[in-house]
N, C-alpha and C. Protein backbone atom coordinates (compact mmCIF):
# COMPACT_ATOMS: atom_id res chain seq x y z
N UNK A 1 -92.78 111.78 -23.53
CA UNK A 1 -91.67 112.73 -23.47
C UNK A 1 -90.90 112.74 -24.79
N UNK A 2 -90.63 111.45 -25.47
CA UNK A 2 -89.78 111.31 -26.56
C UNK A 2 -90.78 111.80 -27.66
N UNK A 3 -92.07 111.93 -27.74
CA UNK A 3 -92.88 112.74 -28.89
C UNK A 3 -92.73 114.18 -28.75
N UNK A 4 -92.27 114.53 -27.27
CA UNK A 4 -92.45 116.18 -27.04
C UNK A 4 -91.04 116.39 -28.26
N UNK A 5 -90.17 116.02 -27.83
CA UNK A 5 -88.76 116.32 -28.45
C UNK A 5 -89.02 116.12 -29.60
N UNK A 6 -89.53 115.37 -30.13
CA UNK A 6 -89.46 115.48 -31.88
C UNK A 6 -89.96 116.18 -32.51
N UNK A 7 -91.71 116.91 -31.91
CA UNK A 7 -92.24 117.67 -32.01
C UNK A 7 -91.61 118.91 -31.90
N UNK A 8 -90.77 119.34 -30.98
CA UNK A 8 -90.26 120.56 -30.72
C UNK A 8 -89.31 120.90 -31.43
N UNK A 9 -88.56 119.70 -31.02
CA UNK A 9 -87.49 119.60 -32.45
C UNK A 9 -87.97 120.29 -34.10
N UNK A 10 -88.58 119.59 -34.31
CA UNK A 10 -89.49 120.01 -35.89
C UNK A 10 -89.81 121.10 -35.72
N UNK A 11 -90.22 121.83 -34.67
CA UNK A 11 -90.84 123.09 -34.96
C UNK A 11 -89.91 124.06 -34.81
N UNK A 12 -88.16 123.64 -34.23
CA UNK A 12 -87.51 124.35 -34.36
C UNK A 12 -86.22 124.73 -36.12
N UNK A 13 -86.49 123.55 -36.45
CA UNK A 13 -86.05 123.18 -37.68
C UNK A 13 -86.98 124.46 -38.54
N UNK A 14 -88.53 124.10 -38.76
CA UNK A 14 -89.13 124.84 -39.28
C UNK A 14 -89.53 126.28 -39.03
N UNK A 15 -89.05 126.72 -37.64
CA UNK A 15 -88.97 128.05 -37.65
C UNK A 15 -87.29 128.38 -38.00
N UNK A 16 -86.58 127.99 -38.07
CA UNK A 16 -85.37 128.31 -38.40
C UNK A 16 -85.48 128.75 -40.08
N UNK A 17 -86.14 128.14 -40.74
CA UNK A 17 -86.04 127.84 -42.34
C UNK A 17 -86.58 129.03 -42.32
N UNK A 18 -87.76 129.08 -41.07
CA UNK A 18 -89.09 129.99 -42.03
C UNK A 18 -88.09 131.86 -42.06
N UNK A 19 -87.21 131.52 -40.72
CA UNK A 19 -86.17 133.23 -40.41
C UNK A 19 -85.46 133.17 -41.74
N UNK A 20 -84.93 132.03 -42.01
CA UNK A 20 -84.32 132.55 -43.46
C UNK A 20 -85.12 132.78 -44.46
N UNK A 21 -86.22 132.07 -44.82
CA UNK A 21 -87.07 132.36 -46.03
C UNK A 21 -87.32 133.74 -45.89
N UNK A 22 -87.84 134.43 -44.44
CA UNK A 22 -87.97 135.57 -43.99
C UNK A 22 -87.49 136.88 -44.66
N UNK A 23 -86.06 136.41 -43.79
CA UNK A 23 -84.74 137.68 -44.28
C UNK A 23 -84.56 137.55 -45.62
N UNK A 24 -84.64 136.47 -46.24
CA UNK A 24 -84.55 136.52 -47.71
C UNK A 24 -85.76 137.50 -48.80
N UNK A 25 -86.39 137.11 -48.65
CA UNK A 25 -86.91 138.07 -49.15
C UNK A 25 -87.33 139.41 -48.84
N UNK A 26 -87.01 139.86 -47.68
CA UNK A 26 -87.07 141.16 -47.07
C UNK A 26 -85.66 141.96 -47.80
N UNK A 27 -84.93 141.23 -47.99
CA UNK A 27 -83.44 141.25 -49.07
C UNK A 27 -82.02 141.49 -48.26
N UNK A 28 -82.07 140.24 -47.64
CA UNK A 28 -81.12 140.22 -46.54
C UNK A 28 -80.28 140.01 -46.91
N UNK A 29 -79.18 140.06 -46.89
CA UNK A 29 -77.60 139.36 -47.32
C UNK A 29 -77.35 138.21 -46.94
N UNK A 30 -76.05 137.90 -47.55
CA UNK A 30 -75.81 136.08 -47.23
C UNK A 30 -75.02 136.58 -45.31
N UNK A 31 -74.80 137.23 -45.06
CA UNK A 31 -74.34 137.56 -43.66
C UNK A 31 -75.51 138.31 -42.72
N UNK A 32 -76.49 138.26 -43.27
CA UNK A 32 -77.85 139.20 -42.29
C UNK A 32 -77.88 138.24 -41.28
N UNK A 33 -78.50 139.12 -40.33
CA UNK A 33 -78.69 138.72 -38.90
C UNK A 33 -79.66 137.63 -38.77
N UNK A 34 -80.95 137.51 -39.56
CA UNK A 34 -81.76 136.60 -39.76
C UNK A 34 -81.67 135.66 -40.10
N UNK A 35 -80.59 135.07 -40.94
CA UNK A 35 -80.08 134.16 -41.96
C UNK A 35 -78.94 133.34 -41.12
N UNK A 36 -78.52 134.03 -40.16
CA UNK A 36 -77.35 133.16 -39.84
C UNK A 36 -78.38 132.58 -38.77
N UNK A 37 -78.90 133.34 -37.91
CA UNK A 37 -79.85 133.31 -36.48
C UNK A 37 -80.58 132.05 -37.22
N UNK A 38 -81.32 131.84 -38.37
CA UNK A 38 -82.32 131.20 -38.74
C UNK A 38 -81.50 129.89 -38.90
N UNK A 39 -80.43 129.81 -39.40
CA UNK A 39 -79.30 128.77 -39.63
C UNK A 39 -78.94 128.20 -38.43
N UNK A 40 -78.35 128.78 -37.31
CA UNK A 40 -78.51 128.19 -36.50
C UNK A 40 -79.29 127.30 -35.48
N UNK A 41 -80.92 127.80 -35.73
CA UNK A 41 -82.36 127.55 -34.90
C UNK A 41 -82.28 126.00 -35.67
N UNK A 42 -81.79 126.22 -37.14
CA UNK A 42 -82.58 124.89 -37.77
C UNK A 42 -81.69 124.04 -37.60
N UNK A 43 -79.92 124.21 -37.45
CA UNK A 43 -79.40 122.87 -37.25
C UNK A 43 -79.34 122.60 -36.04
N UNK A 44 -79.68 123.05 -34.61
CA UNK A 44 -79.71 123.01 -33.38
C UNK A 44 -81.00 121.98 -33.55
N UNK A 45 -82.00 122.88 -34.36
CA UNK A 45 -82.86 121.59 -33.93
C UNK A 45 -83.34 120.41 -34.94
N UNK A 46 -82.14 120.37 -36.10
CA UNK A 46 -82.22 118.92 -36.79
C UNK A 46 -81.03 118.05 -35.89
N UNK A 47 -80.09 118.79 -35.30
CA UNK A 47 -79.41 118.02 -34.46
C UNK A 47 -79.77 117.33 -33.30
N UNK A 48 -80.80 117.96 -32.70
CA UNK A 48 -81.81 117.54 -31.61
C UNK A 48 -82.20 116.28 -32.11
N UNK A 49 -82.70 116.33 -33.07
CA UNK A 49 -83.82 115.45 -33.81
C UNK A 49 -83.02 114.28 -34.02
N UNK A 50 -81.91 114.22 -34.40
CA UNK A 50 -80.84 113.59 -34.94
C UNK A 50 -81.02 112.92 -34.14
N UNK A 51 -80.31 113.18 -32.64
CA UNK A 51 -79.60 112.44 -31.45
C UNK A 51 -81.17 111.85 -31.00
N UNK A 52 -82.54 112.48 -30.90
CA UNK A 52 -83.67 111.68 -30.29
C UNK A 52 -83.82 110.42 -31.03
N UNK A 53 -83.71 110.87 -32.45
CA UNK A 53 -83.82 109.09 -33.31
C UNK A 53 -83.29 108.85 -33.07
N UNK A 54 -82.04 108.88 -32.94
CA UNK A 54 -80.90 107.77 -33.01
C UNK A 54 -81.01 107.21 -31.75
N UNK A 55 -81.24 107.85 -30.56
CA UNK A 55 -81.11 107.17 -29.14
C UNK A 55 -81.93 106.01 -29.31
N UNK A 56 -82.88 106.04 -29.89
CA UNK A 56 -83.57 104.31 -29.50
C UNK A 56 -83.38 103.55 -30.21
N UNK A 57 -82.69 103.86 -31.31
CA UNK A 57 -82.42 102.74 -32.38
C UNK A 57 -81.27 101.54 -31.78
């Protein structure tokens, strides 16, 4: 269970980056819909990630 979360975790980190890399070059603004959306996906799920390491330490 604790590999699912890290896994998922990561893949939410990395789809978050990938919405901004996205909107960025599609020529999004620093306020586009993609960029904030993508900002949020990735610290939701480095925060995830955060709290799964840290729990067993």
């Amino acid at each position: 269970m604790r590999n699912a979360k890290i896994i998922l975790s990561a893949l939410a980190v990395l789809l978050g980056l990938a919405t901004i890399v996205v909107t960025v070059s599609a020529g999004g603004g620093a306020t586009a819909r993609g960029i904030l959306l993508g900002a949020v996906l990735a610290l939701m799920g480095s925060f995830r990630l955060y709290l799964t390491l840290r729990h067993d330490v």
